[in-house]
Protein backbone atom coordinates (compact mmCIF):
# COMPACT_ATOMS: atom_id res chain seq x y z
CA UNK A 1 120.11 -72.53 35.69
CA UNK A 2 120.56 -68.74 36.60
CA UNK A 3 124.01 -67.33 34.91
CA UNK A 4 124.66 -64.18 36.93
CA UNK A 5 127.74 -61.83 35.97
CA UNK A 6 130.13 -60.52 38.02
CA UNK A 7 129.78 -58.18 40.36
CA UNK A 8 125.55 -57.53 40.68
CA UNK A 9 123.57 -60.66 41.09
CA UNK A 10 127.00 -62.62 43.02
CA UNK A 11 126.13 -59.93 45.64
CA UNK A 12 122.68 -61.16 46.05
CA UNK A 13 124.26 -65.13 46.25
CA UNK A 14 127.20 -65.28 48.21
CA UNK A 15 126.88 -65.46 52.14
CA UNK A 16 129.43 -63.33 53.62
CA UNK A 17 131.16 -64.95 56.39
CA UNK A 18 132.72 -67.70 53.31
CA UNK A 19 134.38 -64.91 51.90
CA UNK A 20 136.30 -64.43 55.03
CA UNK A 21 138.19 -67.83 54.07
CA UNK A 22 141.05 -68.95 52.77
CA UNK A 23 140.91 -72.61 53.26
CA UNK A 24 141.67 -74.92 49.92
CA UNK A 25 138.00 -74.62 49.13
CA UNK A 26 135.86 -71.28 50.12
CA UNK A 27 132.36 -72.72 51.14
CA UNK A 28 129.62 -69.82 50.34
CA UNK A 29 126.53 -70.03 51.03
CA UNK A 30 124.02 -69.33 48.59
CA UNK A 31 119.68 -68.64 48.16
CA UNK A 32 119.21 -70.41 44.64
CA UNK A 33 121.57 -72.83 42.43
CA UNK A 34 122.76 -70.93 39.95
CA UNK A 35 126.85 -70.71 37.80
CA UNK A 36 128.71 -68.06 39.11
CA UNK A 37 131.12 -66.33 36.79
CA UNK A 38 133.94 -64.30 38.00
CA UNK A 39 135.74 -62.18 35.06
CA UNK A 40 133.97 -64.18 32.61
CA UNK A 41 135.22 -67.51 33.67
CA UNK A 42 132.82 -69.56 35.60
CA UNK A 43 133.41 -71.10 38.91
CA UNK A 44 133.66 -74.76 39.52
CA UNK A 45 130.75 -75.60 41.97
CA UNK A 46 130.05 -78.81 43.92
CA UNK A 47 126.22 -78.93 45.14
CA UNK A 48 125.45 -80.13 48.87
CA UNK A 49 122.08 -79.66 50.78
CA UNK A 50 122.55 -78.35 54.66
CA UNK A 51 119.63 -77.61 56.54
CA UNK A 52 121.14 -75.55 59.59
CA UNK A 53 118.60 -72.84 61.76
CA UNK A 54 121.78 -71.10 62.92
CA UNK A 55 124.86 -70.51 60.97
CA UNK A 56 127.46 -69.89 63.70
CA UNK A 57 129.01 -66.82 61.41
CA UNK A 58 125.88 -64.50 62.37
CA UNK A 59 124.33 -66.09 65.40
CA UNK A 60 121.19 -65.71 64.09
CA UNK A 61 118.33 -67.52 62.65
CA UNK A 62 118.50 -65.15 58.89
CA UNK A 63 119.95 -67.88 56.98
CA UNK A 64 117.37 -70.20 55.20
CA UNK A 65 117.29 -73.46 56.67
CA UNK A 66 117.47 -75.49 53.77
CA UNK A 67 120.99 -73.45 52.69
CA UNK A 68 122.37 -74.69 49.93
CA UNK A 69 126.55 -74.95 49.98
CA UNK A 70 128.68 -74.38 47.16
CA UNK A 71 132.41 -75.04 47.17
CA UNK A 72 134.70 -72.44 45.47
CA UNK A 73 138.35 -73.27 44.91
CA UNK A 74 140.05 -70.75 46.71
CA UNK A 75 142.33 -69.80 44.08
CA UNK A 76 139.19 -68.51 41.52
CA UNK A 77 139.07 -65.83 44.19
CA UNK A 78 142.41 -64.18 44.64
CA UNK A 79 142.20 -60.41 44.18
CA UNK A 80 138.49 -60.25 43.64
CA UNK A 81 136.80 -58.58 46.16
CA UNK A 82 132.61 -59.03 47.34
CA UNK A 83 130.64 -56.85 49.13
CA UNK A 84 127.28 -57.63 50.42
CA UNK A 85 124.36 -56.31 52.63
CA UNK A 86 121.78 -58.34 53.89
CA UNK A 87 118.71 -57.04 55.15
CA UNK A 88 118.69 -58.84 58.22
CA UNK A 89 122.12 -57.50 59.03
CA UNK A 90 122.61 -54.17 59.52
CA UNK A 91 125.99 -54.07 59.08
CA UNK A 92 127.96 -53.96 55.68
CA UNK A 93 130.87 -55.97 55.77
CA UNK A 94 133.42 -56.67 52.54
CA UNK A 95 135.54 -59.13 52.27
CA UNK A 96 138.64 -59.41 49.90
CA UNK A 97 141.20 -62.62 49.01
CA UNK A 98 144.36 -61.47 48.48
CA UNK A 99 146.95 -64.13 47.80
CA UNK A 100 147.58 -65.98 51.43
CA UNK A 101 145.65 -63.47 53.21
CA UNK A 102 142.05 -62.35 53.26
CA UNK A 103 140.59 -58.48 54.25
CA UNK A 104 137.98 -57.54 56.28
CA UNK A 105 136.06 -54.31 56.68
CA UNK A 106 134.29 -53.32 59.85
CA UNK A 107 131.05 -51.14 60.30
CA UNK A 108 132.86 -47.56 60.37
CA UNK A 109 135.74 -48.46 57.73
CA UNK A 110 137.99 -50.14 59.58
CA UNK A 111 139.86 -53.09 57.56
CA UNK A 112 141.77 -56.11 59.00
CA UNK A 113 144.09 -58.32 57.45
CA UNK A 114 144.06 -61.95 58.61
CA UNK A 115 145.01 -66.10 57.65
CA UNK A 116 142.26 -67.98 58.35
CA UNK A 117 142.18 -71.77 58.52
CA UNK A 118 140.55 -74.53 60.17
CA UNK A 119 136.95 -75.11 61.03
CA UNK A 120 135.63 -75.29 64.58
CA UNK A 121 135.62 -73.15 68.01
CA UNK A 122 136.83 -69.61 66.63
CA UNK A 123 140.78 -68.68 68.26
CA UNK A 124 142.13 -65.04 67.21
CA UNK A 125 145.58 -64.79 67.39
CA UNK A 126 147.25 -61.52 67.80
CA UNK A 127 150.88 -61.15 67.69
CA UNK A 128 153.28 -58.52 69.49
CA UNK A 129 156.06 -56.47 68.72
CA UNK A 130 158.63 -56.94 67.09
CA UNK A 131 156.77 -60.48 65.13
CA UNK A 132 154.15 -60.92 62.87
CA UNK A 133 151.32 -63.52 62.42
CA UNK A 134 153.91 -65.63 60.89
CA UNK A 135 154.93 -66.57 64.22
CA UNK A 136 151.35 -68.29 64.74
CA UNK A 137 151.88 -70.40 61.61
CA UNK A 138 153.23 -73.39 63.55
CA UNK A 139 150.45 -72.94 66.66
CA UNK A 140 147.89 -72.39 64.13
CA UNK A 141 148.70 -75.60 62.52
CA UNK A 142 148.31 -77.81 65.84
CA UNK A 143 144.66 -76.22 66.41
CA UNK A 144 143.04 -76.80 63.27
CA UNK A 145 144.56 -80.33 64.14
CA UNK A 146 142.73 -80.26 67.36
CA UNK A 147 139.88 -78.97 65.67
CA UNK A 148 139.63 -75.26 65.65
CA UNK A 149 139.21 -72.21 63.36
CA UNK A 150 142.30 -70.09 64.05
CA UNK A 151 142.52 -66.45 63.02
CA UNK A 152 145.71 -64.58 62.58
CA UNK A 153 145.32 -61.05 61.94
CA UNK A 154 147.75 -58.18 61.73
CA UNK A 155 147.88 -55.73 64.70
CA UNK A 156 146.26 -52.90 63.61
CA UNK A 157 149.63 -50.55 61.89
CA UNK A 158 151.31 -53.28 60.96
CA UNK A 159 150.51 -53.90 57.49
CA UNK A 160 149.41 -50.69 55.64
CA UNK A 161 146.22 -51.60 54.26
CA UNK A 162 144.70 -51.73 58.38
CA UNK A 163 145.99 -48.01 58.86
CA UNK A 164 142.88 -45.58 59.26
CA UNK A 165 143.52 -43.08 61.34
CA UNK A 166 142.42 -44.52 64.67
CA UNK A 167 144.40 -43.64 67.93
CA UNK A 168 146.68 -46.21 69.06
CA UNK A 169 145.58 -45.26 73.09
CA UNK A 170 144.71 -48.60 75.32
CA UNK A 171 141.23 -48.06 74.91
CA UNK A 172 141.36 -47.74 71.25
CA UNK A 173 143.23 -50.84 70.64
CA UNK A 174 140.99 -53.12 72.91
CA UNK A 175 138.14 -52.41 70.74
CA UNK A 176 140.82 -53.88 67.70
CA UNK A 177 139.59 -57.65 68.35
CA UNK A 178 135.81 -57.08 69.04
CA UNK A 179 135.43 -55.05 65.63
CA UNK A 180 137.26 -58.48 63.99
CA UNK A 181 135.00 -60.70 65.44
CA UNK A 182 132.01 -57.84 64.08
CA UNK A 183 133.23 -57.90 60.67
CA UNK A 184 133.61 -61.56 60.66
CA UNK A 185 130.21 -61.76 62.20
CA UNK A 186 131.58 -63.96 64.92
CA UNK A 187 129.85 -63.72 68.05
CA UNK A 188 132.15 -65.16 70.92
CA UNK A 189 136.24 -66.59 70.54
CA UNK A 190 139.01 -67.25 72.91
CA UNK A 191 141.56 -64.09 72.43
CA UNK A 192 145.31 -65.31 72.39
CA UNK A 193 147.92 -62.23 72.80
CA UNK A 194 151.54 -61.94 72.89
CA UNK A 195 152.93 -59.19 74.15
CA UNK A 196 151.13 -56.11 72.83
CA UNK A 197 149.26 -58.43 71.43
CA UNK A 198 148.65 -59.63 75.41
CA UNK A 199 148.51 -55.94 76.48
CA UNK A 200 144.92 -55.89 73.58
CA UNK A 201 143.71 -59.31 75.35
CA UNK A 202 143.54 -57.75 78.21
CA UNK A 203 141.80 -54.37 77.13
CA UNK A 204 139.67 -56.57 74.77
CA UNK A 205 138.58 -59.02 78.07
CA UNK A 206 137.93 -55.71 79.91
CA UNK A 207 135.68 -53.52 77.45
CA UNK A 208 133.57 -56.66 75.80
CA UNK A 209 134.11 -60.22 77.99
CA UNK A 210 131.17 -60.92 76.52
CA UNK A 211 133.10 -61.92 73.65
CA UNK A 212 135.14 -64.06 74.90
CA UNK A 213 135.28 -67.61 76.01
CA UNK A 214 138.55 -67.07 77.56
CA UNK A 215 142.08 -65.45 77.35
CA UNK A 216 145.79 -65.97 77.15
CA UNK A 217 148.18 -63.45 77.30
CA UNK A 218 151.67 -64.20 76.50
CA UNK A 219 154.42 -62.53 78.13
CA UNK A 220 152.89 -59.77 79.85
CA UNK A 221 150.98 -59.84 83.51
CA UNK A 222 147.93 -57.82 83.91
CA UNK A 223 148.89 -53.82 84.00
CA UNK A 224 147.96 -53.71 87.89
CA UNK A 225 150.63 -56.15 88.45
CA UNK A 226 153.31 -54.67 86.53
CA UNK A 227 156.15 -53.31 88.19
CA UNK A 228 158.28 -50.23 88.49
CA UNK A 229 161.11 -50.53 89.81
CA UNK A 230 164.49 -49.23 88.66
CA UNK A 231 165.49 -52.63 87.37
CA UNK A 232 162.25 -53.10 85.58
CA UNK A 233 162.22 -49.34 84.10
CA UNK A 234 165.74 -50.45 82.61
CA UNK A 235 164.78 -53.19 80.92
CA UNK A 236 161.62 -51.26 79.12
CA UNK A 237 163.54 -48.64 78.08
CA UNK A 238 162.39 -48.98 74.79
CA UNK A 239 159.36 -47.63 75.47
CA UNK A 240 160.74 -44.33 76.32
CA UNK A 241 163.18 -44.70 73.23
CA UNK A 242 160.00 -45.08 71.00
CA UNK A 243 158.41 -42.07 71.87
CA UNK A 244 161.13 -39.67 70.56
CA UNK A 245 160.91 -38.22 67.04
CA UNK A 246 163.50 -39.77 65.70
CA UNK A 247 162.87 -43.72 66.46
CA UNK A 248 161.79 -44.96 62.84
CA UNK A 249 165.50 -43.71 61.62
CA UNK A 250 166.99 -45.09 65.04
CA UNK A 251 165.16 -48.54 63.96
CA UNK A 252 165.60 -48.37 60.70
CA UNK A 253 169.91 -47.84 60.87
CA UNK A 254 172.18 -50.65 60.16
CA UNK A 255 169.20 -52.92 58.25
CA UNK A 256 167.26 -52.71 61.30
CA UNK A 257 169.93 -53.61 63.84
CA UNK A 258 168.04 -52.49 66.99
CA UNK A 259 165.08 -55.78 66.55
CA UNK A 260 168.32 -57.59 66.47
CA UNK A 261 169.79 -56.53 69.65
CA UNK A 262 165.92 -56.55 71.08
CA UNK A 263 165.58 -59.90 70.15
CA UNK A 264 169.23 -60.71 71.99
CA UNK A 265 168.69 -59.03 75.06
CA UNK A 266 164.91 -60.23 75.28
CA UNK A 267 165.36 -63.65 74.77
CA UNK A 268 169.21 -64.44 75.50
CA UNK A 269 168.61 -68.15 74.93
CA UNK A 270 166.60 -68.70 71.72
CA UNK A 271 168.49 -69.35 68.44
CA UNK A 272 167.20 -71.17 65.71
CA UNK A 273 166.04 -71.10 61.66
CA UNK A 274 162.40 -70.65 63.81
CA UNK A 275 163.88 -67.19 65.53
CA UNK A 276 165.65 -66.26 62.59
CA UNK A 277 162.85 -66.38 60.42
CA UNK A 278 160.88 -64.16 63.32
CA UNK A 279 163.27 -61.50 63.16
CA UNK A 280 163.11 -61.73 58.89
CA UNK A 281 159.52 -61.26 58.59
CA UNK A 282 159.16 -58.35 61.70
CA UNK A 283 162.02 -56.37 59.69
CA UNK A 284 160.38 -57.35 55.87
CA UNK A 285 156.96 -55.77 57.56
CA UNK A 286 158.51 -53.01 58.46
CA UNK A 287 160.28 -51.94 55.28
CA UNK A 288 157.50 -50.16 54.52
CA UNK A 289 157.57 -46.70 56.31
CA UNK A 290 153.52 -47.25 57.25
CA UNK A 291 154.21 -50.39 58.82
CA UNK A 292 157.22 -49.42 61.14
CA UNK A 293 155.36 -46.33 62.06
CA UNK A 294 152.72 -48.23 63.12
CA UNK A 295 154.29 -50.33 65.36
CA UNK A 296 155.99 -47.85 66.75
CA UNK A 297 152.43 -46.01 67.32
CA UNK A 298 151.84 -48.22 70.29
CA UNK A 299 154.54 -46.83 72.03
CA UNK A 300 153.70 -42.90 71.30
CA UNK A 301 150.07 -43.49 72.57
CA UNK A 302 151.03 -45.26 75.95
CA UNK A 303 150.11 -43.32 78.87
CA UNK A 304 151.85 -44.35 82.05
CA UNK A 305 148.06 -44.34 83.84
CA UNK A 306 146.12 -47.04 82.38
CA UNK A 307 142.63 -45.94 81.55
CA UNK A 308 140.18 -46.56 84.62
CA UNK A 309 138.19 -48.83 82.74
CA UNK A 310 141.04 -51.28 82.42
CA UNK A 311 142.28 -51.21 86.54
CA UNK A 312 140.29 -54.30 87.00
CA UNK A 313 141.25 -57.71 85.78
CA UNK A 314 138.80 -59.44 83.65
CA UNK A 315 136.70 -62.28 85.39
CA UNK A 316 137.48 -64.86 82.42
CA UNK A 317 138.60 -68.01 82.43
CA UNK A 318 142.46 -67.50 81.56
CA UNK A 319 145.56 -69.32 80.53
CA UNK A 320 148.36 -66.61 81.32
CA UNK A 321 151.66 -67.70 80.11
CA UNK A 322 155.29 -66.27 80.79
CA UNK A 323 159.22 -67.46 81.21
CA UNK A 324 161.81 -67.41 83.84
CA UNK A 325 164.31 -65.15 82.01
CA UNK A 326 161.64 -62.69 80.49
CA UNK A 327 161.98 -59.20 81.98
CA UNK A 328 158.83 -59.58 84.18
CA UNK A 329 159.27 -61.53 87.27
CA UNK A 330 157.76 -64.77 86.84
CA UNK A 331 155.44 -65.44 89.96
CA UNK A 332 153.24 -62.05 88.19
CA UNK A 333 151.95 -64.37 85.92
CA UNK A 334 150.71 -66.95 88.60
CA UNK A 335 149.02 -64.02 90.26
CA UNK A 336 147.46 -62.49 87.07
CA UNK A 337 145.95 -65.81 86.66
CA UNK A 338 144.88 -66.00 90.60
CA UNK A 339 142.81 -62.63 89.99
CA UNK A 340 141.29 -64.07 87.21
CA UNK A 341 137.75 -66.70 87.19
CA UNK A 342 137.72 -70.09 88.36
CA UNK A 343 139.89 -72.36 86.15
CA UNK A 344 142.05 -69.87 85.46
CA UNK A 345 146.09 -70.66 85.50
CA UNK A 346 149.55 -69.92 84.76
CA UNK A 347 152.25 -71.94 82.60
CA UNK A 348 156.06 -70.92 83.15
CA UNK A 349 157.96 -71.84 80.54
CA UNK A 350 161.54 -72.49 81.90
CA UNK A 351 164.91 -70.52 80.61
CA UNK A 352 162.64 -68.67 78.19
CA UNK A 353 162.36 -65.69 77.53
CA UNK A 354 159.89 -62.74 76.10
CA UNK A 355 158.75 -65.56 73.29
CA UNK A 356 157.77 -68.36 75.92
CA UNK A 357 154.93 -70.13 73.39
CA UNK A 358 158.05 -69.87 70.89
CA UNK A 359 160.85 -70.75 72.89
CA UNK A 360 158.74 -73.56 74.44
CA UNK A 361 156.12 -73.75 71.62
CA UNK A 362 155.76 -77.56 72.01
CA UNK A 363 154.83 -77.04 75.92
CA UNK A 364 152.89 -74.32 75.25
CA UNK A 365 150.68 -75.85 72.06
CA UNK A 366 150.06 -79.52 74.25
CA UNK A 367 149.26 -76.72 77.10
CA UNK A 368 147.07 -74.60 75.45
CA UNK A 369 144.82 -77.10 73.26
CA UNK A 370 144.47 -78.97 77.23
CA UNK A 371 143.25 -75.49 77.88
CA UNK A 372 140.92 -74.84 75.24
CA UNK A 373 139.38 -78.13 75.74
CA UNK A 374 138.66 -77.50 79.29
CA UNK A 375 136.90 -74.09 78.25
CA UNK A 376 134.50 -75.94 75.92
């Protein structure tokens, strides 16, 4: 039995795409038996043969077949972090567990910070503003019921470890998801967005839709379709709010009583420990001075011309989702999802508002998973 110490020969072992996980047990993949000791304390290891050609974390046939499978408890890799290049990858990805959440680094340096959970069809999760991937928890829960891997990242700004100098522009941001699903070494998911997190879907189904199985945005119609009228200019007057100078203070006054009024006039009708706790974690995240000016980023970098390369919508297969008292009329959601690839459709979520798969989330989870099984 091979005894290899921390860090040198583990990097030679462990396959990366386990290291991505934070399930109870962390299944690595690994080219010999051998005890692997972290910090001097070895790992507890349960042996299984699985002969597999393709392991669906690479998409490609570099993985012996007869792989051997060790399970890691989870908890033996908090706050250790692996890094790893394999020949027949050219890219060098590093993974990290850090309590609840793991990191990811993409080729060119940029990291992501993500829950995942569940085994199955890969679903990436992005939130909006002002949330968190808290909000998923609950959604997440129901699909790894149903049978799928869901992935919760923070939006890139949002938690300070993802900042790295990259623009915030439309173009830049829809590149966010595909460089997850690189780092991950995930070929092809179904992107779920709410409301920047909807306006990335979009970009992301525009630049790659080679990636993805299918959409849903959340909230927000396709850019063509959005309007600008004097009404609708009103009610996103945030967005010329958060391009001023002084916005973090203007957030940040009265222990962050602007997402509070947001939250009020955005979604009248929700109340709740479940929209409480929303609120909580957006204005915990944004405590730290990174984080809020990160989310605020967004805003600074919107142009009011879309980038040509976005006009179009995206010839997916899309479940585009919306309420009757959001600040978007309705029916745009029905005709985002008319412009869209066979199969495609629309779910109104009545008397909600700009948090319809929260307000509704019971609709929208039995809606979605209906969805997701069609797209299979």
């Amino acid at each position: 039995m091979l005894e290899p110490e921390f860090p040198p020969e583990l990097l030679d072992l462990l396959e990366l795409h386990a290291l991505s996980r934070t399930p109870a047990a962390t299944a690595a993949v690994v080219k010999t038996i051998a005890r692997v000791r972290i910090g001097g304390h070895a790992l507890p290891k349960v042996w299984a043969s699985r002969p597999r050609r393709n392991w669906e974390c690479f998409g490609r046939e570099h993985i012996p077949a007869q792989a051997l499978v060790t399970a890691i408890d989870a908890d033996s890799l908090r706050d250790h972090e692996f890094s790893c290049e394999l020949t027949a990858r050219p890219r060098h990805a590093r993974f990290r567990v850090v309590g609840d959440w793991s990191e990811a680094t993409a080729e060119g340096g940029q990291k992501f910070v993500y829950r995942d959970s569940g085994d199955g069809p890969v679903v990436v999760l992005l939130h909006g503003f002002p949330d968190t991937p808290h909000g998923w928890d609950a959604i997440a829960g129901a699909l790894v019921a149903a049978g799928y891997r869901a992935i919760r990242p923070w939006l890139r700004g949002y938690h300070p470890a993802t900042v790295s100098g990259r623009k915030y522009d439309a173009l830049t941001i829809a590149q966010d998801p595909v460089l997850l699903l690189d780092a991950l070494g995930i070929e092809r998911a179904v992107l779920i967005g709410h409301d920047w997190g909807a306006a990335v879907t979009w970009g992301a189904a525009a630049v790659a839709p080679e990636r993805w199985r299918a959409i849903v945005p959340i909230a927000i119609p396709h850019t063509s379709l959005l309007p600008r009228d004097p009404k609708t200019l009103w009610g996103a007057r945030h967005f010329a709010g958060f391009k001023m100078p002084w916005a973090e203070r203007m957030t940040r006054m009265n222990d962050f009583h602007y997402i509070d009024s947001l939250y009020s006039r955005w979604a009248p009708t929700w109340s709740g420990p479940d929209r409480d706790a929303c609120v909580a974690n957006y204005k915990e995240c944004v405590r730290d001075p990174i984080a809020l000016k990160g989310s605020i980023d967004y805003y600074r970098a919107l142009s009011p011309k879309p980038p040509r390369e976005l006009h179009k919508v995206p010839q997916l297969r899309g479940l585009v989702v919306g309420g009757t008292d959001d600040l978007v009329p309705p029916h745009l959601f029905g005709k985002s999802a008319e412009r869209m690839a066979d199969g495609s459709r629309s779910l109104i979520v009545e008397n909600a508002g700009h948090w319809p798969h929260r307000e509704g989330e019971e609709l929208f989870t039995r809606t979605l998973i209906e969805f997701l099984a069609d797209t299979q």
